[in-house]
PDB file of N, CA and C in Angstrom:
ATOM      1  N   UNK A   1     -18.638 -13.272   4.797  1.00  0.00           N
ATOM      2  CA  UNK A   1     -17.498 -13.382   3.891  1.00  0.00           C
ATOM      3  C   UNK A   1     -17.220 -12.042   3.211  1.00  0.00           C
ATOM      4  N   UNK A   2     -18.071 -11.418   2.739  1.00  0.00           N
ATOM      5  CA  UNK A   2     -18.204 -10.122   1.805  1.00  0.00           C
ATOM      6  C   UNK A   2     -17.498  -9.059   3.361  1.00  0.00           C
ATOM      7  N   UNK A   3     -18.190  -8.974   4.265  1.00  0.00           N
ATOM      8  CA  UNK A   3     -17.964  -7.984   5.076  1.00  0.00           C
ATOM      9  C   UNK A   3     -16.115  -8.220   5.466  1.00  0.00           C
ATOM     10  N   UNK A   4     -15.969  -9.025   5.659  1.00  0.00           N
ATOM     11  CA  UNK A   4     -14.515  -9.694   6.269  1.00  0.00           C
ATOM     12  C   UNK A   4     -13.321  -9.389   4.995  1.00  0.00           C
ATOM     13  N   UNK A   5     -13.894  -9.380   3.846  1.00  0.00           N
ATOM     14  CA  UNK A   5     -13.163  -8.848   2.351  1.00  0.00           C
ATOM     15  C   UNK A   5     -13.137  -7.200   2.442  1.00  0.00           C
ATOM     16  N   UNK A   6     -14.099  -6.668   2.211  1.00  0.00           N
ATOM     17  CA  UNK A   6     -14.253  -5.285   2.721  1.00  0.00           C
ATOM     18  C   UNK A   6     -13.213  -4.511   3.511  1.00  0.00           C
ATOM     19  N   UNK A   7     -12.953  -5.194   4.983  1.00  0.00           N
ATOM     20  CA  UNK A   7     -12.153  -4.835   6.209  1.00  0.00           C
ATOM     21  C   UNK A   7     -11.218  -4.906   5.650  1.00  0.00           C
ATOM     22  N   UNK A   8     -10.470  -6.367   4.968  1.00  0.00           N
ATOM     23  CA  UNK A   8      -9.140  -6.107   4.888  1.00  0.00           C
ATOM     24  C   UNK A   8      -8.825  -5.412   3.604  1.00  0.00           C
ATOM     25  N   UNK A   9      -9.870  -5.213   2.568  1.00  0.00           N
ATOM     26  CA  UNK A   9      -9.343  -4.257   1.560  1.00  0.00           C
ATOM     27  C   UNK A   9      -9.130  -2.699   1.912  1.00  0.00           C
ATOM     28  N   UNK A  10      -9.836  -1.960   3.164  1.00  0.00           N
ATOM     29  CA  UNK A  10     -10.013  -1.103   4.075  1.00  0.00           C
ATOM     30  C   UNK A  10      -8.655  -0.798   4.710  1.00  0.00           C
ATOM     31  N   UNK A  11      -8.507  -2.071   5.221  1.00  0.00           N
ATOM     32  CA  UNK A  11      -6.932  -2.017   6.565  1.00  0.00           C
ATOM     33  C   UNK A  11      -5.781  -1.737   5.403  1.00  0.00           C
ATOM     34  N   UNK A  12      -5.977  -2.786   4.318  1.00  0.00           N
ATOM     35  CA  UNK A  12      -4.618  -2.437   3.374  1.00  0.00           C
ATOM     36  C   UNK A  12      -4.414  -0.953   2.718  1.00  0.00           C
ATOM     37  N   UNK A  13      -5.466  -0.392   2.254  1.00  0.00           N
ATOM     38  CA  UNK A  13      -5.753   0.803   1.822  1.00  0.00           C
ATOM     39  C   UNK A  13      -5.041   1.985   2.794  1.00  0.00           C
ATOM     40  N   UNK A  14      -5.076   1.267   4.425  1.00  0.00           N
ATOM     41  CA  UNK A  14      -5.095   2.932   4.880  1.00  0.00           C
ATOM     42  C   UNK A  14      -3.762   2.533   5.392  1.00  0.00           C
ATOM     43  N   UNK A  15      -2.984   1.001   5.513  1.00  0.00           N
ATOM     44  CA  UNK A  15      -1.724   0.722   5.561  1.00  0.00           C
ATOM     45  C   UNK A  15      -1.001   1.167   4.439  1.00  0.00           C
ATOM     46  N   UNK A  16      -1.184   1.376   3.420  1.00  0.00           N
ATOM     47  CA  UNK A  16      -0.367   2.123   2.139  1.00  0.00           C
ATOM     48  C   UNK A  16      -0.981   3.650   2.515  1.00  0.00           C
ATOM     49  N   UNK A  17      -1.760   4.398   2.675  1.00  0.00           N
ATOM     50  CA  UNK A  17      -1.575   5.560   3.117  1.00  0.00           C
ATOM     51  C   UNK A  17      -0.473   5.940   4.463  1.00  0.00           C
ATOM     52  N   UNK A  18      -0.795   5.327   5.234  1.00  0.00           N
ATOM     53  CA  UNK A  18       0.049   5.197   6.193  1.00  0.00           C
ATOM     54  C   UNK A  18       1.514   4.966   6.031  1.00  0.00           C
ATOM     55  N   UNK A  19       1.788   4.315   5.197  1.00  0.00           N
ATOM     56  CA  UNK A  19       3.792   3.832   4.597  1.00  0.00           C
ATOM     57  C   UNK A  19       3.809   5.208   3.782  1.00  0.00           C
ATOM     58  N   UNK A  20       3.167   5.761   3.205  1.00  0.00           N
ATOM     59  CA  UNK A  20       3.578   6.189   2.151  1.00  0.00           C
ATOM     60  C   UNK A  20       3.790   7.866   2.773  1.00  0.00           C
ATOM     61  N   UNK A  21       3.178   7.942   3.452  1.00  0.00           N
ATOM     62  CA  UNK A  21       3.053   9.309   4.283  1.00  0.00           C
ATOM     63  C   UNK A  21       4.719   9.222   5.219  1.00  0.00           C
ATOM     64  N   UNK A  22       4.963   7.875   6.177  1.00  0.00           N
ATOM     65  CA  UNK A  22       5.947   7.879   6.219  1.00  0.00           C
ATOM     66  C   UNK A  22       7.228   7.830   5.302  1.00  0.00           C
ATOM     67  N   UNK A  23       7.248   7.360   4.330  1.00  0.00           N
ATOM     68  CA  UNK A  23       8.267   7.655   3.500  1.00  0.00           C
ATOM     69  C   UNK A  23       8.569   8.918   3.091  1.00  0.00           C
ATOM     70  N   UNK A  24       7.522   9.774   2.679  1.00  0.00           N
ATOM     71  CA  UNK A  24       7.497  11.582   3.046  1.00  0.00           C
ATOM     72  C   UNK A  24       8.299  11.962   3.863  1.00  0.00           C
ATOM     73  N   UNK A  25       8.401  11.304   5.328  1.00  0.00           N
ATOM     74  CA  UNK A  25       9.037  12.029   6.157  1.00  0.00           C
ATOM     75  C   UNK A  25      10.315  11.328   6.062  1.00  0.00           C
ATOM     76  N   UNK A  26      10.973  10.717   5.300  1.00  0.00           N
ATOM     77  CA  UNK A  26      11.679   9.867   5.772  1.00  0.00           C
ATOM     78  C   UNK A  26      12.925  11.148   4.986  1.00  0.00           C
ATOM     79  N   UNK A  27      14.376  11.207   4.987  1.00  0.00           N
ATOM     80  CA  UNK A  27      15.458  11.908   4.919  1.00  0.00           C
ATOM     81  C   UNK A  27      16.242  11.589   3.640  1.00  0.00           C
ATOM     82  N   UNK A  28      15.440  11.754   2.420  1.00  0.00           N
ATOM     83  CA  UNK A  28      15.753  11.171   1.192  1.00  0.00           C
ATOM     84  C   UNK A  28      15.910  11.608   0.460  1.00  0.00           C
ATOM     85  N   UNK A  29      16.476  11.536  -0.771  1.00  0.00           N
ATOM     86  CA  UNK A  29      16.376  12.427  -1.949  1.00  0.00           C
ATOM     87  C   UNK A  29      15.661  12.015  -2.592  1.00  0.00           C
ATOM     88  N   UNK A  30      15.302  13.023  -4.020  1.00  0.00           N
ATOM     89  CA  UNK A  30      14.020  12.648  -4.529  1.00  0.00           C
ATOM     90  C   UNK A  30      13.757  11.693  -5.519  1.00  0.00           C
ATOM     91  N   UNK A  31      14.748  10.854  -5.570  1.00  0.00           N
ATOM     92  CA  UNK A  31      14.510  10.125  -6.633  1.00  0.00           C
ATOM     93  C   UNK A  31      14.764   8.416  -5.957  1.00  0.00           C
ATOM     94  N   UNK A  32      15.149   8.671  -4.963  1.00  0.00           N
ATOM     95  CA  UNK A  32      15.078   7.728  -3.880  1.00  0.00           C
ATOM     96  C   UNK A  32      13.658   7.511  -2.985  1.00  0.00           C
ATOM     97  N   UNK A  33      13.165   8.526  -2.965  1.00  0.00           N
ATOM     98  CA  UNK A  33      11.788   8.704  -1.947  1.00  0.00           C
ATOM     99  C   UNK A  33      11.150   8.133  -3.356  1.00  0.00           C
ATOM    100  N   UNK A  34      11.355   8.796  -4.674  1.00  0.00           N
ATOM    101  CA  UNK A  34      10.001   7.988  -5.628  1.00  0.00           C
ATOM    102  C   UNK A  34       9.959   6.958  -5.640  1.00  0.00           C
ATOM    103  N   UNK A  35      11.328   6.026  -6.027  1.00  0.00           N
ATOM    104  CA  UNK A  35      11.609   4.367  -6.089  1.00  0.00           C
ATOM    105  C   UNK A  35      10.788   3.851  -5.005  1.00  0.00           C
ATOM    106  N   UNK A  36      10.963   4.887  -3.506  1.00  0.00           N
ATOM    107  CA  UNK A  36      10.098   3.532  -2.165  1.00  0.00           C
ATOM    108  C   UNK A  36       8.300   4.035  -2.487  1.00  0.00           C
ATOM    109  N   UNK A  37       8.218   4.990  -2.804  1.00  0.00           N
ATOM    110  CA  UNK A  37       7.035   5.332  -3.042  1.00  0.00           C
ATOM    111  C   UNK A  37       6.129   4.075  -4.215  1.00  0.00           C
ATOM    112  N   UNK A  38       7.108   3.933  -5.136  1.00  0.00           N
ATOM    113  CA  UNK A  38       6.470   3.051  -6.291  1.00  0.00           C
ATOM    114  C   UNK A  38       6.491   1.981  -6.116  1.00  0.00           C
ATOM    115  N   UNK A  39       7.108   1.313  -5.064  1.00  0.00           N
ATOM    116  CA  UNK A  39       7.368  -0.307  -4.454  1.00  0.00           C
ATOM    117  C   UNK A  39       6.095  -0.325  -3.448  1.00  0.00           C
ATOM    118  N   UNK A  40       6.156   0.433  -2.536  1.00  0.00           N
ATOM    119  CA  UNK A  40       5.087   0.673  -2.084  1.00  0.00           C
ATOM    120  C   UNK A  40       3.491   0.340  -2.500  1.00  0.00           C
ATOM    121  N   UNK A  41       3.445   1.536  -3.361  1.00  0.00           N
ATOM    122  CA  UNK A  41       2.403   1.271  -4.211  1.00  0.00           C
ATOM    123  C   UNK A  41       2.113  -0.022  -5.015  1.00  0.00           C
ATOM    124  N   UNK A  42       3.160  -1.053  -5.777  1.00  0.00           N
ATOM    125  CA  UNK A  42       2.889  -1.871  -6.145  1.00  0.00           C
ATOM    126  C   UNK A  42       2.848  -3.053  -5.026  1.00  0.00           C
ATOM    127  N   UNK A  43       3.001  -3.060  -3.879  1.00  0.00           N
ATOM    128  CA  UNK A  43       2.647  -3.987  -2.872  1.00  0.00           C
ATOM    129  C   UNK A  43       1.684  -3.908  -2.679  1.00  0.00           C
ATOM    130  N   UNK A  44       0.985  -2.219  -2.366  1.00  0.00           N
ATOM    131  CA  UNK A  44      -0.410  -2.331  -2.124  1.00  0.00           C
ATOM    132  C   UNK A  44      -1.692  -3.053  -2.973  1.00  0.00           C
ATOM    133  N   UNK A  45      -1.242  -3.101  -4.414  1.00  0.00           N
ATOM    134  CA  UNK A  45      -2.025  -3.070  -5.275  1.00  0.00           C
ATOM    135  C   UNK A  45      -2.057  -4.645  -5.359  1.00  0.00           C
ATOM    136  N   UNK A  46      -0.749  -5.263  -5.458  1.00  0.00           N
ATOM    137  CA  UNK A  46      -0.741  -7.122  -5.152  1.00  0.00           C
ATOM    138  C   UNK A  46      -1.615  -7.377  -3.885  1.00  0.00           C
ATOM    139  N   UNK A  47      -1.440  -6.630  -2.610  1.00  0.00           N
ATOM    140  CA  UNK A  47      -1.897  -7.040  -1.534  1.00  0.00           C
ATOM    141  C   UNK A  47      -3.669  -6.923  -1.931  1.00  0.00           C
ATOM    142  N   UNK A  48      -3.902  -5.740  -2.522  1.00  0.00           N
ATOM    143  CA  UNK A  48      -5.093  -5.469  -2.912  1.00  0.00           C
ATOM    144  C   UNK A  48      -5.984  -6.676  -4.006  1.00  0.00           C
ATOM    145  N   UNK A  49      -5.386  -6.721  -4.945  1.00  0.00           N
ATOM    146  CA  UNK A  49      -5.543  -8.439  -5.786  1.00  0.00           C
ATOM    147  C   UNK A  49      -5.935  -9.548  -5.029  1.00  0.00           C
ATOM    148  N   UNK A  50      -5.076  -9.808  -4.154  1.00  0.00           N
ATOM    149  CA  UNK A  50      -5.000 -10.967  -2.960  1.00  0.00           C
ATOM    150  C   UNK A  50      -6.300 -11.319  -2.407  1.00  0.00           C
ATOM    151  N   UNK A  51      -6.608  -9.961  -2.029  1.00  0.00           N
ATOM    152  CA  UNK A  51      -8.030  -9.741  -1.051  1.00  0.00           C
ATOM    153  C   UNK A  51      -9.572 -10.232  -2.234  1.00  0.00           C
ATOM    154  N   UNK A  52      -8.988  -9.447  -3.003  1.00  0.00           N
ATOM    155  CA  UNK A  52      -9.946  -9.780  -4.494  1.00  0.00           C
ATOM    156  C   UNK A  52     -10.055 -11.481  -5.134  1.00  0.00           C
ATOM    157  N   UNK A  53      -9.163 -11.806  -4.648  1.00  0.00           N
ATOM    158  CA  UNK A  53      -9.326 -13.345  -5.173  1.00  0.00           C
ATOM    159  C   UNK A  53      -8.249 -13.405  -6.491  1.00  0.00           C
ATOM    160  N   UNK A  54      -7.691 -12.527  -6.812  1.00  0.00           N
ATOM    161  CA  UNK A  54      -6.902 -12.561  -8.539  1.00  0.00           C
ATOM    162  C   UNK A  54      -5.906 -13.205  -8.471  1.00  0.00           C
ATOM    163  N   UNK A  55      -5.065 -13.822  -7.627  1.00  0.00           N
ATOM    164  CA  UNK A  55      -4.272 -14.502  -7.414  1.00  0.00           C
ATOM    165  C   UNK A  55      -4.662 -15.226  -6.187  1.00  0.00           C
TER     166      UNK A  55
END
């Protein structure tokens, strides 16, 4: 159970590195790239909760 929590707190972690690196590349201005950047980030952090049991 512990190991299987681990993985997916792991996979989500490097899936928000991964979005967020693409949004970098993405053809935006900068105050547009922050907004997806900060949605981003707060998905990760719910998705991250999830895994944790907090919801």
């Amino acid at each position: 159970m512990g190991a299987s929590v681990l993985i997916g707190i792991l996979i989500t972690f490097l899936v928000v590195i991964l979005v967020l690196y693409l949004v970098q590349r993405l053809p935006l201005d900068a105050r547009a790239r922050q907004i997806a950047q900060i949605i981003v980030i707060i998905i990760g952090i719910i998705s991250l909760l999830k895994y944790l049991a907090v919801f």
